[in-house]
C-alpha atoms as a PDB file:
ATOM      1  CA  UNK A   1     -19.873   2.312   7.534  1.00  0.00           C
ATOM      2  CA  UNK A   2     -16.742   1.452   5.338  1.00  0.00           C
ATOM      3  CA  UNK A   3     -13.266   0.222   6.601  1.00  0.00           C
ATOM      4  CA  UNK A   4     -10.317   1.952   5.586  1.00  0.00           C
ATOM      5  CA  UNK A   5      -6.831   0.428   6.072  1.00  0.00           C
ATOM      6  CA  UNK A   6      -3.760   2.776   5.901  1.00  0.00           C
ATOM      7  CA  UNK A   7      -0.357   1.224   5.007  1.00  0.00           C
ATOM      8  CA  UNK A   8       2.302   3.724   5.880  1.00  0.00           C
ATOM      9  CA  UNK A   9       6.038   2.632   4.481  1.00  0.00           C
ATOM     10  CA  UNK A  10       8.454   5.882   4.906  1.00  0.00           C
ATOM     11  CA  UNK A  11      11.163   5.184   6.632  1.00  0.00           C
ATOM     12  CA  UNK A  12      11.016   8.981   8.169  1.00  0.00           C
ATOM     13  CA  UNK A  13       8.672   9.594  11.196  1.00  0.00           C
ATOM     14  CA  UNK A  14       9.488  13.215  11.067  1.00  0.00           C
ATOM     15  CA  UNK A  15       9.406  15.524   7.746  1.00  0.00           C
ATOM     16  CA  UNK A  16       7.934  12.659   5.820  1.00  0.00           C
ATOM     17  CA  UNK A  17       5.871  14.579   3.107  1.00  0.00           C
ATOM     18  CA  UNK A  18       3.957  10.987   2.673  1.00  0.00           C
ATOM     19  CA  UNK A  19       3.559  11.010   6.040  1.00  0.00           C
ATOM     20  CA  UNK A  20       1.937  14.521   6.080  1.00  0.00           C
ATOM     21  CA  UNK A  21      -0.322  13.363   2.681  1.00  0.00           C
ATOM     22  CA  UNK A  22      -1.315  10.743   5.277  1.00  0.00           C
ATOM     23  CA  UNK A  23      -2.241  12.969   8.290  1.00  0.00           C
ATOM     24  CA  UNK A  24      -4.421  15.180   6.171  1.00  0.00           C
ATOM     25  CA  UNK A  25      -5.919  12.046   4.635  1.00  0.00           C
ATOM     26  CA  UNK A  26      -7.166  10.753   8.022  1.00  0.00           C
ATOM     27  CA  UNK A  27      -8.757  14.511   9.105  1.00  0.00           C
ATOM     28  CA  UNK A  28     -10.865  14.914   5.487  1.00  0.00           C
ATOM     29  CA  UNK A  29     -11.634  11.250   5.320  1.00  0.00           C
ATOM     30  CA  UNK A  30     -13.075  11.744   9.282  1.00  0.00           C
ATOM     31  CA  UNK A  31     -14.728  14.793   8.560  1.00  0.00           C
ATOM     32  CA  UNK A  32     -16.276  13.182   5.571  1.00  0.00           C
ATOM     33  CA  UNK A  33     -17.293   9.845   7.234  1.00  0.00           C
ATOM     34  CA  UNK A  34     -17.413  10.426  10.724  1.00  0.00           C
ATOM     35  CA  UNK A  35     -18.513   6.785  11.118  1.00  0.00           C
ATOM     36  CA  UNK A  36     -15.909   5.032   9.479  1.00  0.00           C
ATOM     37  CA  UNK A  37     -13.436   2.938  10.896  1.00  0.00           C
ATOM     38  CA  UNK A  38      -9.429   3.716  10.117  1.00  0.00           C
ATOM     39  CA  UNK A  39      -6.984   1.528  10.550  1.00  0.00           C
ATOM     40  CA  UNK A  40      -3.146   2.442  10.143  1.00  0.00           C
ATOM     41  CA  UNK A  41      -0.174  -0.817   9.973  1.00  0.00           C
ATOM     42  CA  UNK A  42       3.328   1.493  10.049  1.00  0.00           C
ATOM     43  CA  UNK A  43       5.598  -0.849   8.433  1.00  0.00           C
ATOM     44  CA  UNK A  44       8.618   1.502   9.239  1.00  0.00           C
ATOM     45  CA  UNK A  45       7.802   0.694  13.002  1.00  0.00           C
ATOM     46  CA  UNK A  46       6.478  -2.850  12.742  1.00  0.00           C
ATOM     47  CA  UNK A  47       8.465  -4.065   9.571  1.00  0.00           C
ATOM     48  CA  UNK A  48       7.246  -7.605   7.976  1.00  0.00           C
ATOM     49  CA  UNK A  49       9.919  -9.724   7.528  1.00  0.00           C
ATOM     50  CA  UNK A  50      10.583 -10.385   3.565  1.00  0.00           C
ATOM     51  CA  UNK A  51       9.245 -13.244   1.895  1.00  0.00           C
ATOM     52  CA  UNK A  52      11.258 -16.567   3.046  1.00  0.00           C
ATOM     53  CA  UNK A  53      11.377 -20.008   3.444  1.00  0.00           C
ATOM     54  CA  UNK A  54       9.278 -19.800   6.410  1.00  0.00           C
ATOM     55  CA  UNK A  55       6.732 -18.230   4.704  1.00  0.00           C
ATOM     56  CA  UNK A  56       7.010 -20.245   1.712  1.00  0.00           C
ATOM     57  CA  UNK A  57       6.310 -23.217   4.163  1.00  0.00           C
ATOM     58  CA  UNK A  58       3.635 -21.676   6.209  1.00  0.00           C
ATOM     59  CA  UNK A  59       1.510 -21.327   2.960  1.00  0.00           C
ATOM     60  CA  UNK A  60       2.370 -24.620   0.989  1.00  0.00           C
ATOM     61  CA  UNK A  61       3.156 -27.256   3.906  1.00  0.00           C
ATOM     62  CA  UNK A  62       0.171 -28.996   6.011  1.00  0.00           C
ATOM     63  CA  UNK A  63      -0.681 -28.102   8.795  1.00  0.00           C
ATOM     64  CA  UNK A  64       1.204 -31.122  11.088  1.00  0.00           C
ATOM     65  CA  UNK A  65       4.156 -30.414   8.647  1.00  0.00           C
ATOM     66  CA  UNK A  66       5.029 -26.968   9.476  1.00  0.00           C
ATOM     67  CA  UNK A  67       7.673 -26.073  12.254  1.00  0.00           C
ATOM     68  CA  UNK A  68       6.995 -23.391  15.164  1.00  0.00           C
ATOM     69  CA  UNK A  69       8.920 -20.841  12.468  1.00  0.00           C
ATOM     70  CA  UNK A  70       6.642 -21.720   9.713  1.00  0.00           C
ATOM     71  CA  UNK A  71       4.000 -21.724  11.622  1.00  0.00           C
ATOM     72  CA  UNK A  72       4.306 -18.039  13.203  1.00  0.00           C
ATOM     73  CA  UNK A  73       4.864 -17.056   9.453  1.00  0.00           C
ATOM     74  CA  UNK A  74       1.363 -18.079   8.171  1.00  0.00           C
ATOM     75  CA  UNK A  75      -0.111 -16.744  11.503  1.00  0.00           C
ATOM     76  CA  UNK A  76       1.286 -13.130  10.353  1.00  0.00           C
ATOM     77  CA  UNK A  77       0.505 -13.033   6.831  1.00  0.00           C
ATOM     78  CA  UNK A  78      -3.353 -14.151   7.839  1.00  0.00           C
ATOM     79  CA  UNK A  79      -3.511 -11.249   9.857  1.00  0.00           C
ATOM     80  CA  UNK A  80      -2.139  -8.721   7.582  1.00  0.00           C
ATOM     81  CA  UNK A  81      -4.334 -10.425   4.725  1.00  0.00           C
ATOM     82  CA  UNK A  82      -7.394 -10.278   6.954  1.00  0.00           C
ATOM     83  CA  UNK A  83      -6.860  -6.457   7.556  1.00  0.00           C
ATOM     84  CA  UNK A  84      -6.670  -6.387   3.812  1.00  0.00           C
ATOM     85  CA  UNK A  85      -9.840  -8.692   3.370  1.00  0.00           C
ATOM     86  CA  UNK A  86     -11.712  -6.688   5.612  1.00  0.00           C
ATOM     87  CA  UNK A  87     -11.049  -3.050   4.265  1.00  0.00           C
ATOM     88  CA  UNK A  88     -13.690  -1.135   1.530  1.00  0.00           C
ATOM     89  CA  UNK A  89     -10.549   1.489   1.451  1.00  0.00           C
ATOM     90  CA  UNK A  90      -6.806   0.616   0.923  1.00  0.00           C
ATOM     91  CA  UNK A  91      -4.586   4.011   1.400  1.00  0.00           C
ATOM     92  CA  UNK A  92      -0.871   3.063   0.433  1.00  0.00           C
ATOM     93  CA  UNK A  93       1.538   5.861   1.391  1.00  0.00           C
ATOM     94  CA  UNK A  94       4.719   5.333  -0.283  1.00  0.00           C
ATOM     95  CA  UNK A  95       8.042   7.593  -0.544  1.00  0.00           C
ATOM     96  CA  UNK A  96       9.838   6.843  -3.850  1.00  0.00           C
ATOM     97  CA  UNK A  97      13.533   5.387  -3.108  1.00  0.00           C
ATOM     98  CA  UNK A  98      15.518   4.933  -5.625  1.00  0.00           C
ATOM     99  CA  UNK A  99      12.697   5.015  -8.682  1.00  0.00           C
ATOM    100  CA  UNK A 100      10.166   2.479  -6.794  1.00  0.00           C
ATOM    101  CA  UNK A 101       8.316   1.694  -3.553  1.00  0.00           C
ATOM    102  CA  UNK A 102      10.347   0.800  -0.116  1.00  0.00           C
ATOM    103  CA  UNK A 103      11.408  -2.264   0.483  1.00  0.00           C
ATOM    104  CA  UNK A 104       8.739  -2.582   3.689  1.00  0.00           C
ATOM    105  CA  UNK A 105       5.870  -2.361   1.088  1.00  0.00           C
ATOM    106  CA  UNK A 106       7.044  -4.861  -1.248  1.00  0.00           C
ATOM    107  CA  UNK A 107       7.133  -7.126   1.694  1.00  0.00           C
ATOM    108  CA  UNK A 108       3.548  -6.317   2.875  1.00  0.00           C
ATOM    109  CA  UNK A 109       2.350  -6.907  -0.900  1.00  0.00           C
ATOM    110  CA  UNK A 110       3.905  -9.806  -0.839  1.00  0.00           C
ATOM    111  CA  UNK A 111       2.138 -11.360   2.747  1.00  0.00           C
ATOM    112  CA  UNK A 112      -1.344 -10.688   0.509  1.00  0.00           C
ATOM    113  CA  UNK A 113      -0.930 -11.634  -2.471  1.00  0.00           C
ATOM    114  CA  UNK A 114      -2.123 -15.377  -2.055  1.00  0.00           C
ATOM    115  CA  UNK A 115      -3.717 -17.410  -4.141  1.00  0.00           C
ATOM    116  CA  UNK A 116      -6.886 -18.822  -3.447  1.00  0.00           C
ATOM    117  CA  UNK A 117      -7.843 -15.543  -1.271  1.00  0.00           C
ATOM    118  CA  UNK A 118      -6.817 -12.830  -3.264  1.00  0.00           C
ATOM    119  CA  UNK A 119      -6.107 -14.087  -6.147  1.00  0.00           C
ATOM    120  CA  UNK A 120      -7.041 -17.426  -7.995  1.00  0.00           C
ATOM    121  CA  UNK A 121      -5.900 -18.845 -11.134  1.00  0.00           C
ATOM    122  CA  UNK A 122      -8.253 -20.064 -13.588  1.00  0.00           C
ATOM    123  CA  UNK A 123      -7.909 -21.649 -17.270  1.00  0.00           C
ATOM    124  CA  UNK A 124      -8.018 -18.318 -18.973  1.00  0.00           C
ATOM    125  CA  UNK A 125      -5.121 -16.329 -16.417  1.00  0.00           C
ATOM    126  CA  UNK A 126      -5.036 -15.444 -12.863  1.00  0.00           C
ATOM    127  CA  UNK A 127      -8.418 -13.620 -11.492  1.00  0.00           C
ATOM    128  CA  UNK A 128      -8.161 -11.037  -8.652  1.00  0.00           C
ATOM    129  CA  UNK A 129     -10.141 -11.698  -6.167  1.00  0.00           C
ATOM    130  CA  UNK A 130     -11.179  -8.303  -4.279  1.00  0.00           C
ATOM    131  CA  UNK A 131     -13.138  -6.740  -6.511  1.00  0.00           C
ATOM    132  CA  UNK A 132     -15.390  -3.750  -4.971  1.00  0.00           C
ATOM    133  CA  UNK A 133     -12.492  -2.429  -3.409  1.00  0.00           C
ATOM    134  CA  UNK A 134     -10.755   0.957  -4.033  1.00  0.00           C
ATOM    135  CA  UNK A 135      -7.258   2.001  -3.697  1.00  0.00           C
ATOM    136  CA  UNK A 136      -5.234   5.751  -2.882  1.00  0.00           C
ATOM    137  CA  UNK A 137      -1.946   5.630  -3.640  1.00  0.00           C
ATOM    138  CA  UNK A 138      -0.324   8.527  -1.722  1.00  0.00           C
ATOM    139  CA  UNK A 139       3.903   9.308  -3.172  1.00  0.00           C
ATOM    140  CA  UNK A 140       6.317  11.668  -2.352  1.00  0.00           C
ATOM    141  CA  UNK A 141       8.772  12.184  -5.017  1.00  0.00           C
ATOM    142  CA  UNK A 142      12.310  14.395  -4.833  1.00  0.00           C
ATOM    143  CA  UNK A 143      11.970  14.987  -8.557  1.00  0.00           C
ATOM    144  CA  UNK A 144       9.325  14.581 -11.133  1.00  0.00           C
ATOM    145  CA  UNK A 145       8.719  11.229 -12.477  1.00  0.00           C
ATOM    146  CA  UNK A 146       4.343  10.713 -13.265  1.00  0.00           C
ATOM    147  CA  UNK A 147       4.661   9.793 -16.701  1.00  0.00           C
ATOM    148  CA  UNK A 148       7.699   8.776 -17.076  1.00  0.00           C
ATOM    149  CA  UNK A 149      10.458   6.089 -17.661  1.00  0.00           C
ATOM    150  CA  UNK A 150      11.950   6.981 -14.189  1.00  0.00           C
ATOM    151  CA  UNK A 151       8.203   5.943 -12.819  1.00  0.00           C
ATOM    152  CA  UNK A 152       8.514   2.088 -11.347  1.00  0.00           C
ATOM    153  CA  UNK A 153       5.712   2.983  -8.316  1.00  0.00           C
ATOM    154  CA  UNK A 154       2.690   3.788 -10.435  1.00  0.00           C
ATOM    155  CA  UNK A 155       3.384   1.139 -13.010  1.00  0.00           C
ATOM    156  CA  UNK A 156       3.949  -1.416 -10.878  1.00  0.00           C
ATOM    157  CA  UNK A 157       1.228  -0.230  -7.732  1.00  0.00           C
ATOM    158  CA  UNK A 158      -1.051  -0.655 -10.615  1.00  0.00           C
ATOM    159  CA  UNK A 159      -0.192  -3.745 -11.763  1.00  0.00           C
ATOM    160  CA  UNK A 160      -0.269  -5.411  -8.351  1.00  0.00           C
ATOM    161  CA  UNK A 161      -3.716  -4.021  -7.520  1.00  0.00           C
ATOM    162  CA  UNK A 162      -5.130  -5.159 -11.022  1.00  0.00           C
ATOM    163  CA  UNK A 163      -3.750  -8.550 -10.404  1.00  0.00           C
ATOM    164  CA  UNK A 164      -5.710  -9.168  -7.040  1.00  0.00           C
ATOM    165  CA  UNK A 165      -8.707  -7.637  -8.698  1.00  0.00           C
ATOM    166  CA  UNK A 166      -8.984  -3.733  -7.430  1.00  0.00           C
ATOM    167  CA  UNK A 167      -9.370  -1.447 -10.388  1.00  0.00           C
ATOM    168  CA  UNK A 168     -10.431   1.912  -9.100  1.00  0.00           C
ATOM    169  CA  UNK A 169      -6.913   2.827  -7.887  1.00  0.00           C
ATOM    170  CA  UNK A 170      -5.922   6.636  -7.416  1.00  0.00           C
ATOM    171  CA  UNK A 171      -2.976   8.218  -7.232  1.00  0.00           C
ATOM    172  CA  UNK A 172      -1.683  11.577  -5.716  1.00  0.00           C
ATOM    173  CA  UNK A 173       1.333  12.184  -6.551  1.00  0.00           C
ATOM    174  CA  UNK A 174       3.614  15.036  -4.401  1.00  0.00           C
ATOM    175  CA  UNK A 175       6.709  15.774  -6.819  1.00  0.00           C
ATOM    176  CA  UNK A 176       9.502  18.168  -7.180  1.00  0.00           C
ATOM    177  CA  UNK A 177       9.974  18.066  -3.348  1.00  0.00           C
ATOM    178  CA  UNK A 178      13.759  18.264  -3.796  1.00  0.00           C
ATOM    179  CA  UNK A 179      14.594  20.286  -6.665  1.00  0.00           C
ATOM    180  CA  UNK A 180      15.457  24.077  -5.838  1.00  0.00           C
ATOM    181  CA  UNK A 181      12.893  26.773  -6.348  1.00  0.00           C
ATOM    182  CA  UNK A 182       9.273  26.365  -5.654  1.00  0.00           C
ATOM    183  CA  UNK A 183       8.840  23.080  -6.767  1.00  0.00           C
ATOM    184  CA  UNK A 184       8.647  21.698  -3.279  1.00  0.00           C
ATOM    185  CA  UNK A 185       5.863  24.339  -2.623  1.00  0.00           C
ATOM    186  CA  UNK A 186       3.955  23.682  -5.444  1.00  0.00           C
ATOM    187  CA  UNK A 187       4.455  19.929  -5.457  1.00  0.00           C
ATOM    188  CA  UNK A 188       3.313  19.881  -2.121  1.00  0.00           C
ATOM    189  CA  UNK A 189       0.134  22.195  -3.018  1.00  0.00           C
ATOM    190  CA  UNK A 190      -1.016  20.323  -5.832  1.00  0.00           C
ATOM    191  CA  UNK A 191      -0.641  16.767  -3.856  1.00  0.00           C
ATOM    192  CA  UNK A 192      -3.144  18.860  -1.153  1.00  0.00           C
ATOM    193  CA  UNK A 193      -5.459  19.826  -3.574  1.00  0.00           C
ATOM    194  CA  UNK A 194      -6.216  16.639  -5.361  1.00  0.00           C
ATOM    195  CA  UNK A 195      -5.576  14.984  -1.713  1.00  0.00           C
ATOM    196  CA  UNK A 196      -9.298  17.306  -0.515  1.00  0.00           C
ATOM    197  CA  UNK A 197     -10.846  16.027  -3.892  1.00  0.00           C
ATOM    198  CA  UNK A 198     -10.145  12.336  -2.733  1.00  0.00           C
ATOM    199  CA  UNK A 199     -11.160  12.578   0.977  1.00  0.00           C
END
């Protein structure tokens, strides 16, 4: 049996295209793996707070030194990181705004990426430290960007995910959905199709 955690970040509940990549996700993955175990964090309707002080003083301060504030902060980012720790599958589902991932998942990456549990630093660089993991990176897109300049999810998705050691990272990419014609259609198709070759 294999864990699968599900981050969803769009701030729509209804008409979200990532949303939708999501759904269908969850019905081929079941189908495939009856036995696995899914687990979805919405961060549009349980939003992390972004990184602060508190946080900041959760991770570094001792124990006896942290406040109530700082203390509640560490308590959150060990569950999130736990959930993290304990999935085989990481499914990010992430609307571009404005050229790059929301704001909600930027905070989430930012509650797991800690060093000394996913990440370490050694003499020779910074070593990620969930290796045997795999990533799906699911984007809706109002114009076409894969490959691109215009392109800060992929880059930077990647980036992150290489950094706490997960390598095998996928990406479907739904694009065109707001440009006039069939684009949306055959955005939407194509994100489908690869979506079934995923799942």
């Amino acid at each position: 049996m294999s864990r699968v955690l599900i981050i969803e970040s769009s701030a729509r509940q209804q008409d979200s295209v990532s949303r939708q990549l999501t759904r269908d996700f969850i019905t081929q993955w079941h189908a495939a793996h009856p036995a696995d175990e899914i687990t979805v964090r919405d961060l549009a309707v349980s939003p992390v707070p972004h990184l602060d002080a508190s946080l900041l003083g959760g991770w570094m301060k001792p124990e006896e030194q942290r406040s109530e504030i700082e203390r509640e902060a560490l308590a959150r980012s060990n569950l999130l990181t736990d959930e993290l720790l304990a999935a085989d599958v990481l499914v990010m589902a992430a609307p571009m705004y404005n050229f790059a991932i929301p704001s909600t998942l930027k905070a989430w990456l930012d509650h797991v990426l800690r060093a000394g549990i996913t990440f370490k630093y050694t003499p020779t660089g910074p070593q990620g430290l969930l290796a045997g993991k795999r990533a799906i990176v699911l984007t809706a897109r109002g114009g076409i960007h894969a490959g691109a300049t215009s392109d800060h999810q992929e880059p930077y998705l990647r980036q992150v995910m290489a950094f706490i050691g997960i390598h095998e990272v996928t990406f479907i990419h739904a694009e065109g959905l707001n440009m006039s014609g069939d684009f949306h259609e055959k955005g939407l198709n194509q994100a489908k199709a690869q979506l079934a070759s995923v799942a």
